[in-house]
PDB file of N, CA and C in Angstrom:
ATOM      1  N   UNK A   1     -14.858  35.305 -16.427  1.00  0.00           N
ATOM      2  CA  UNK A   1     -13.788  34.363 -16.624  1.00  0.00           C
ATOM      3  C   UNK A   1     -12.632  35.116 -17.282  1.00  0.00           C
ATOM      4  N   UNK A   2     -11.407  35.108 -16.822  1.00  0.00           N
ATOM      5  CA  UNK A   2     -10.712  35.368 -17.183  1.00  0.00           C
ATOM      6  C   UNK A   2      -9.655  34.632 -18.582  1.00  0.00           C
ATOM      7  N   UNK A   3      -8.669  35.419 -18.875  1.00  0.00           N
ATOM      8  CA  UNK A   3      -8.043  34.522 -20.237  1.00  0.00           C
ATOM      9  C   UNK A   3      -7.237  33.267 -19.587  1.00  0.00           C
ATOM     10  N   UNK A   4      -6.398  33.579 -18.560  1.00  0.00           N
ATOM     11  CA  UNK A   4      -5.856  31.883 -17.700  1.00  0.00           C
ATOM     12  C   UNK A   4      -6.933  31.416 -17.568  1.00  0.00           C
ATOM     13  N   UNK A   5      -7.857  31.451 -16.850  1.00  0.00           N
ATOM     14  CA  UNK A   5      -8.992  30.624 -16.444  1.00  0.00           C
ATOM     15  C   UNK A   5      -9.576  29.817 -18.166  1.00  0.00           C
ATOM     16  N   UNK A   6      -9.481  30.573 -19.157  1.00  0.00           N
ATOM     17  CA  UNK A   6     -10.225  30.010 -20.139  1.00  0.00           C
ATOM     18  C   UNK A   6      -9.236  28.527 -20.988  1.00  0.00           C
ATOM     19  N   UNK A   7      -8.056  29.445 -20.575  1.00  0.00           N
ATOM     20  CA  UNK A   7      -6.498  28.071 -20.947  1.00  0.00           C
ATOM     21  C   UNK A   7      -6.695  27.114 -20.525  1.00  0.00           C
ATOM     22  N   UNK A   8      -6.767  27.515 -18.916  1.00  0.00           N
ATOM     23  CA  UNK A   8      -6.885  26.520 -17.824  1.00  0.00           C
ATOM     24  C   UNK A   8      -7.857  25.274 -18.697  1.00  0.00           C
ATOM     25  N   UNK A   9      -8.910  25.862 -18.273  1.00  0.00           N
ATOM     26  CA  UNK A   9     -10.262  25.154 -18.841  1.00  0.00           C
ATOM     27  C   UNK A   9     -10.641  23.965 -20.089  1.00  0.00           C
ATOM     28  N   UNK A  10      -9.685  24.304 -20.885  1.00  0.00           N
ATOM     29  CA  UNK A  10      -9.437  23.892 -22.217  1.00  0.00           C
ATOM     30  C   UNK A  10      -9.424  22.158 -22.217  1.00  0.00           C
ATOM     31  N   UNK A  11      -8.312  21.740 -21.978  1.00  0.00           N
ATOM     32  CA  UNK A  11      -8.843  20.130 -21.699  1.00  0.00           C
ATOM     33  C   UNK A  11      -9.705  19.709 -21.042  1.00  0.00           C
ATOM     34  N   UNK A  12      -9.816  20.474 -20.002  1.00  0.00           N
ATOM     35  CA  UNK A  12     -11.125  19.649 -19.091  1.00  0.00           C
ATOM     36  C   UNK A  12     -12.727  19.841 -20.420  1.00  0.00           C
ATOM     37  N   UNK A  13     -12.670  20.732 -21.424  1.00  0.00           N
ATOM     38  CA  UNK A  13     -13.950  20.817 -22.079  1.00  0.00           C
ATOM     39  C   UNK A  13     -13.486  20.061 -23.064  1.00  0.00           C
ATOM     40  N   UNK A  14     -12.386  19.299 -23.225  1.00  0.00           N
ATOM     41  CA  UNK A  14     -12.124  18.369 -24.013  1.00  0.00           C
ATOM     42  C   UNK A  14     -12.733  16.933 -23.845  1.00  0.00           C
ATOM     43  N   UNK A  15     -12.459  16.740 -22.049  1.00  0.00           N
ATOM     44  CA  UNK A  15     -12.650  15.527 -21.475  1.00  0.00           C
ATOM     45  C   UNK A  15     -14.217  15.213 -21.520  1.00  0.00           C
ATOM     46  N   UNK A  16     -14.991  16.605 -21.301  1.00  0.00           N
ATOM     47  CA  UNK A  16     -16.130  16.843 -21.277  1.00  0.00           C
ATOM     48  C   UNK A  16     -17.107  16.492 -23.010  1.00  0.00           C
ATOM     49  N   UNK A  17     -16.295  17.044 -23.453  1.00  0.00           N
ATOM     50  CA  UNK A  17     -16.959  16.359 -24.724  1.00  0.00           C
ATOM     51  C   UNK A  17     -17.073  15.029 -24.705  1.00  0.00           C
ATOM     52  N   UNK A  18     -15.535  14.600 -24.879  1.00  0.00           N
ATOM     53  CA  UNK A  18     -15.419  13.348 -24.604  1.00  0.00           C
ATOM     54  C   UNK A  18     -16.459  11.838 -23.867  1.00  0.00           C
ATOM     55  N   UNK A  19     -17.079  13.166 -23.228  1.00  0.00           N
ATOM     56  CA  UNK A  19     -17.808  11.911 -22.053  1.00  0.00           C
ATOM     57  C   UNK A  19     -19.180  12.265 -21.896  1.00  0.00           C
ATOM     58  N   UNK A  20     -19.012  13.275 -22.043  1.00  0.00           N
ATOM     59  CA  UNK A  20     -20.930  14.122 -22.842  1.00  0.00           C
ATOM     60  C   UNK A  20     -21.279  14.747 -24.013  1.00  0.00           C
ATOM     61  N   UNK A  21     -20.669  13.553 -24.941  1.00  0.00           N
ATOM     62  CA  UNK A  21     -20.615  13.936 -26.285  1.00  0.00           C
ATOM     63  C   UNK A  21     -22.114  14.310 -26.700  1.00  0.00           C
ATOM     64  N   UNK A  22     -23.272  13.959 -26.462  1.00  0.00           N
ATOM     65  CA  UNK A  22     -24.632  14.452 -26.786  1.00  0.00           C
ATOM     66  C   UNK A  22     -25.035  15.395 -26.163  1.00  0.00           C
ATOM     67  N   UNK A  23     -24.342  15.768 -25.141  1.00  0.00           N
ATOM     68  CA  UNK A  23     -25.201  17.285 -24.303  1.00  0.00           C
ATOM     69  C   UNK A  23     -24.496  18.574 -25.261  1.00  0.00           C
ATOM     70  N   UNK A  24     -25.861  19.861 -24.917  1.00  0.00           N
ATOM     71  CA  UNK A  24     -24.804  20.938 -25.532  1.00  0.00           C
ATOM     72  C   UNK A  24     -23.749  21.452 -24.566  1.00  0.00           C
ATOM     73  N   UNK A  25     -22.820  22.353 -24.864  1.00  0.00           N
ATOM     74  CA  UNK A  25     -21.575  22.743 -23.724  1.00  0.00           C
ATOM     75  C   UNK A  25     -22.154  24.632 -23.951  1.00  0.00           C
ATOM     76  N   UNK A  26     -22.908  24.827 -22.999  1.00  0.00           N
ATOM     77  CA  UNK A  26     -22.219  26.523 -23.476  1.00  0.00           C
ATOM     78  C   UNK A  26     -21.422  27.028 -22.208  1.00  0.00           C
ATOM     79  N   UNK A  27     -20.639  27.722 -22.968  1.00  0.00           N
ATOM     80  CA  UNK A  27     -20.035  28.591 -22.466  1.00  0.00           C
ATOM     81  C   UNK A  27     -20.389  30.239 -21.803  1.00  0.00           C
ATOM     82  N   UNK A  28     -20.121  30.463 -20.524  1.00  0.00           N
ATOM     83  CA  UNK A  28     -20.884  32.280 -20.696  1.00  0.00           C
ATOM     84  C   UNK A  28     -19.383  32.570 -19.903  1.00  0.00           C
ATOM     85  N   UNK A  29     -18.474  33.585 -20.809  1.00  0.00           N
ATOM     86  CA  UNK A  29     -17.004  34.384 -21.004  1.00  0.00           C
ATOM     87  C   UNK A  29     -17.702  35.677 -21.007  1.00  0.00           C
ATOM     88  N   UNK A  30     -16.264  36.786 -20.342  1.00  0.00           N
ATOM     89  CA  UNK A  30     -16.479  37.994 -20.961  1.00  0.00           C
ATOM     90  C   UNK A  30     -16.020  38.511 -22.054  1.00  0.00           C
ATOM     91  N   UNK A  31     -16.454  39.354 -22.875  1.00  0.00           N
ATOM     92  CA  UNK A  31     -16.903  39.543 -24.166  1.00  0.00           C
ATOM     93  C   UNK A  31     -15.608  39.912 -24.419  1.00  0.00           C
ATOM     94  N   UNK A  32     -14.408  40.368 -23.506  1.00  0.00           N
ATOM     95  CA  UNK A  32     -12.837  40.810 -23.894  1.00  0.00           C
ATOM     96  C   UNK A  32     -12.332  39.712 -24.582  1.00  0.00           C
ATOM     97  N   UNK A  33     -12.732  38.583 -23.925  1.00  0.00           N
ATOM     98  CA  UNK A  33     -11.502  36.850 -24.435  1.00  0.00           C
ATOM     99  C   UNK A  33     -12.663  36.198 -24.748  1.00  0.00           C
ATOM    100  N   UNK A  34     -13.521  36.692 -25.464  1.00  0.00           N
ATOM    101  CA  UNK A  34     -14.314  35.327 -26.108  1.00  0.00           C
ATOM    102  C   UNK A  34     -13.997  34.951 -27.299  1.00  0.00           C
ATOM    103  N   UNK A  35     -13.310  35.291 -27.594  1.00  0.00           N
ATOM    104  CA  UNK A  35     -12.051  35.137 -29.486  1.00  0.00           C
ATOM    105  C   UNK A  35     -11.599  33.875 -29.128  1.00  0.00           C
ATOM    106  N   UNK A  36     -10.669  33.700 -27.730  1.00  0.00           N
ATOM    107  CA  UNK A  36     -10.115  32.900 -27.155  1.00  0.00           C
ATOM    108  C   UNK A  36     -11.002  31.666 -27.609  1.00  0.00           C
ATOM    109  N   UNK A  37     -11.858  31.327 -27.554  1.00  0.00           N
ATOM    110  CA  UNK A  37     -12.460  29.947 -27.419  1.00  0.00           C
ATOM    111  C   UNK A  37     -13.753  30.187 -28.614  1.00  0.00           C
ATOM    112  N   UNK A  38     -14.014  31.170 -29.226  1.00  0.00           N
ATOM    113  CA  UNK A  38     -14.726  31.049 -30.222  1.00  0.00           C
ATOM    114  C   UNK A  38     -15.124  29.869 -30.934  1.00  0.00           C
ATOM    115  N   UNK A  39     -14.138  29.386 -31.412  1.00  0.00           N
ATOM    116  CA  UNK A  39     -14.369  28.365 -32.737  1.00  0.00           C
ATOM    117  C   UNK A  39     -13.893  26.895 -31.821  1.00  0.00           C
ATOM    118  N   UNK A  40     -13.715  26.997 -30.689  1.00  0.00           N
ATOM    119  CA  UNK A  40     -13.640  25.360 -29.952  1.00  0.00           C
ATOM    120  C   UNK A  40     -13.933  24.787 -30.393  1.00  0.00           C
ATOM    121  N   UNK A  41     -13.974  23.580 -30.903  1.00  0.00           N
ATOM    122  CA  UNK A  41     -14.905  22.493 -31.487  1.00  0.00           C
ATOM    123  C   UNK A  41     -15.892  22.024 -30.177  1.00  0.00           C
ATOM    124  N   UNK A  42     -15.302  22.338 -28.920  1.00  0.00           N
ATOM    125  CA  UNK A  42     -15.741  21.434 -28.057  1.00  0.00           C
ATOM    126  C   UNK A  42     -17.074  22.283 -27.116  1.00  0.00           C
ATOM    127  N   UNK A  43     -17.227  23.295 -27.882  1.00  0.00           N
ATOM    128  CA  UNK A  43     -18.228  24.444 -27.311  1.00  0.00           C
ATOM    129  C   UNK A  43     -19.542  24.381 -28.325  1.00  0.00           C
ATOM    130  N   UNK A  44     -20.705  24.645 -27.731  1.00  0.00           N
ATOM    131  CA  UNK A  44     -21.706  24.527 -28.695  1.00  0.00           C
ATOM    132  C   UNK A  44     -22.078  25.833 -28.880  1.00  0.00           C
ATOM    133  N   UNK A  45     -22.016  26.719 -27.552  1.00  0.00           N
ATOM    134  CA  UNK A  45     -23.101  27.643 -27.283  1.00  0.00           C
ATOM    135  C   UNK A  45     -22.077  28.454 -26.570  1.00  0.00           C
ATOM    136  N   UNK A  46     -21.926  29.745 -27.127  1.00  0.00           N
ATOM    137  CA  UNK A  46     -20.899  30.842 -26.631  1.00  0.00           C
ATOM    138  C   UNK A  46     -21.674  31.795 -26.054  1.00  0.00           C
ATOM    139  N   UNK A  47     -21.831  32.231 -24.590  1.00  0.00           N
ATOM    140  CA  UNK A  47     -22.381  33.331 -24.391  1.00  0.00           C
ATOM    141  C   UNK A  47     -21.561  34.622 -23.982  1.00  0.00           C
ATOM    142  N   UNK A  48     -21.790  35.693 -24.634  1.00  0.00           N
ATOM    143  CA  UNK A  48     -20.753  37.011 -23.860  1.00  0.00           C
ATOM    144  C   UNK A  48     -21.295  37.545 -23.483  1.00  0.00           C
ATOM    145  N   UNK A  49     -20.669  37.804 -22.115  1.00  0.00           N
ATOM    146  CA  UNK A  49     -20.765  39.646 -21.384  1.00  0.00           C
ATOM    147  C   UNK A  49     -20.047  39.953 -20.767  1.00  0.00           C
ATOM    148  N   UNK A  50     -20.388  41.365 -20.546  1.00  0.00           N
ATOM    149  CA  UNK A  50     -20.090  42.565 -20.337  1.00  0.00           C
ATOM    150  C   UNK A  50     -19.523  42.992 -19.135  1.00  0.00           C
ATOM    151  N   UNK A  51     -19.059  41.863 -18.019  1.00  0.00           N
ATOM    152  CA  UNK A  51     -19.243  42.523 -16.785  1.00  0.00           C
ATOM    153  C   UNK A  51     -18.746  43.663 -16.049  1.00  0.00           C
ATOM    154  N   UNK A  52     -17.985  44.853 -16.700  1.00  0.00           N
ATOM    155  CA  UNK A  52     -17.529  45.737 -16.415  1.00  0.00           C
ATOM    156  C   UNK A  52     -18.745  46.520 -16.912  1.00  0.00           C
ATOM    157  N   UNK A  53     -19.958  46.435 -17.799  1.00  0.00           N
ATOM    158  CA  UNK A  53     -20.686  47.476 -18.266  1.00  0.00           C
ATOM    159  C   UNK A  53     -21.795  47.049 -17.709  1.00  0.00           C
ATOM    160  N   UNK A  54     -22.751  46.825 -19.104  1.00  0.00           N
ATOM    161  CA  UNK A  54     -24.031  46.613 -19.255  1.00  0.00           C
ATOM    162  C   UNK A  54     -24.540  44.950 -18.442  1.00  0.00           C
ATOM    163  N   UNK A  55     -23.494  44.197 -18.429  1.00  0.00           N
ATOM    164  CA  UNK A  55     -23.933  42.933 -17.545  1.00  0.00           C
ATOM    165  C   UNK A  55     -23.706  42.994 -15.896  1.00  0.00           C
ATOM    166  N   UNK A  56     -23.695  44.560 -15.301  1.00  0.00           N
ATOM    167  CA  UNK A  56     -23.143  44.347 -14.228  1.00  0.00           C
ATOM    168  C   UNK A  56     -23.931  44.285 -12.848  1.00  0.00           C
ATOM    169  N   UNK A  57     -25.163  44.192 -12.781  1.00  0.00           N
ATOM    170  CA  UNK A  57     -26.435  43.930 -11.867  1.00  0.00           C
ATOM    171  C   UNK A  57     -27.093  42.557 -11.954  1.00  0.00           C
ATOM    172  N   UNK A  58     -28.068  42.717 -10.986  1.00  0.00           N
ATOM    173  CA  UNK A  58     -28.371  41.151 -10.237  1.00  0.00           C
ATOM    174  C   UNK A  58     -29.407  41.220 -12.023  1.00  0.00           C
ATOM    175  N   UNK A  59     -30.010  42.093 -12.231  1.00  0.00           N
ATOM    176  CA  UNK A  59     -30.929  41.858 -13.315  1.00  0.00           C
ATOM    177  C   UNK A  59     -30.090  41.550 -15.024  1.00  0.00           C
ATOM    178  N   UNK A  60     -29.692  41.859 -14.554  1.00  0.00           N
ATOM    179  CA  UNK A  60     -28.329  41.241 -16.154  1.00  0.00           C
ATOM    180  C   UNK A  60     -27.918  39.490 -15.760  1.00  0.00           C
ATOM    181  N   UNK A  61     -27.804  39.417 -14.126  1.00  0.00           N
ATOM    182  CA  UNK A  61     -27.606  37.944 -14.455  1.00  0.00           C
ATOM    183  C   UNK A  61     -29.007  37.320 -14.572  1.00  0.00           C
ATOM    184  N   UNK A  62     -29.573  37.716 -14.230  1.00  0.00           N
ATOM    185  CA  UNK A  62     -31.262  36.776 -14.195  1.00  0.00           C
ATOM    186  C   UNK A  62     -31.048  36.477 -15.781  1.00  0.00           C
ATOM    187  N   UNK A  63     -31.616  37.430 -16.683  1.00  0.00           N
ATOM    188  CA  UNK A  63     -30.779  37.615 -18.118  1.00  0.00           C
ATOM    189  C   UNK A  63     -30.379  36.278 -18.367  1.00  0.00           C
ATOM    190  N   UNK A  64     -28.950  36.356 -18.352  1.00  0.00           N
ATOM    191  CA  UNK A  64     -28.065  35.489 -18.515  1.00  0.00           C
ATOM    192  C   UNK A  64     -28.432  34.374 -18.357  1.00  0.00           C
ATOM    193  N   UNK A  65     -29.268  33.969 -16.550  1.00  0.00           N
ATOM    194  CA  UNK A  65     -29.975  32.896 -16.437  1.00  0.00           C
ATOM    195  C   UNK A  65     -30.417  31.954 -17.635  1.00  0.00           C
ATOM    196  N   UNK A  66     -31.493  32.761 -18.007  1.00  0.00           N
ATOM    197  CA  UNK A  66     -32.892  32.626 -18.750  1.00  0.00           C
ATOM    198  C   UNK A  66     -32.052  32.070 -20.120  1.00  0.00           C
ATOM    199  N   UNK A  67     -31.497  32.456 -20.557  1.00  0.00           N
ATOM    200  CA  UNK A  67     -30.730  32.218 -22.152  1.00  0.00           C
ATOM    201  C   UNK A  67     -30.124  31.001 -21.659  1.00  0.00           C
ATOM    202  N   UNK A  68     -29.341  30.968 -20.426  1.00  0.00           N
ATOM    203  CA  UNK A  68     -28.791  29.858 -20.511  1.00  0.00           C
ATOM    204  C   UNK A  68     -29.943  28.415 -19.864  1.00  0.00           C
ATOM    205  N   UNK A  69     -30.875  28.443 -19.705  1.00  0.00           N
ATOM    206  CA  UNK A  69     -31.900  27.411 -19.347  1.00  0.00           C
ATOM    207  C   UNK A  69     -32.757  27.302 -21.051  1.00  0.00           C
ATOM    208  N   UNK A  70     -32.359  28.163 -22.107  1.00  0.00           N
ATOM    209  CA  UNK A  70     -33.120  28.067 -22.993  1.00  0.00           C
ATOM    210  C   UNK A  70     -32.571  26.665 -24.137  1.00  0.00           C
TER     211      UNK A  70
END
């Protein structure tokens, strides 16, 4: 995700609270603009990576998967 894409995004995870106020929200950003949305109120669960490095194979997203079903 890029830093427009994360702007972009911003009310709609507003609306989203708004209307799934009991679910958690995570987020998975790359680790450059995850400052960007850090402290959201409207985020529960921040995940970063890497995708220029260490997140950049099918086995880094399985990874990713797994944390995010946890």
């Amino acid at each position: 995700m890029h830093l427009g894409d994360l702007i972009l995004i911003t009310p709609f995870l507003q609306v989203l609270r708004r209307h799934a106020g009991g679910s958690d929200i995570t987020l998975v950003v790359d680790e450059k603009v995850a400052d960007v949305v850090r402290y959201n109120p409207n985020i529960d669960h921040l995940i970063t990576i890497d995708k220029k490095g260490r997140d950049n194979s099918v086995r880094a997203l399985w990874h990713i998967g797994c944390r995010l079903r946890r």
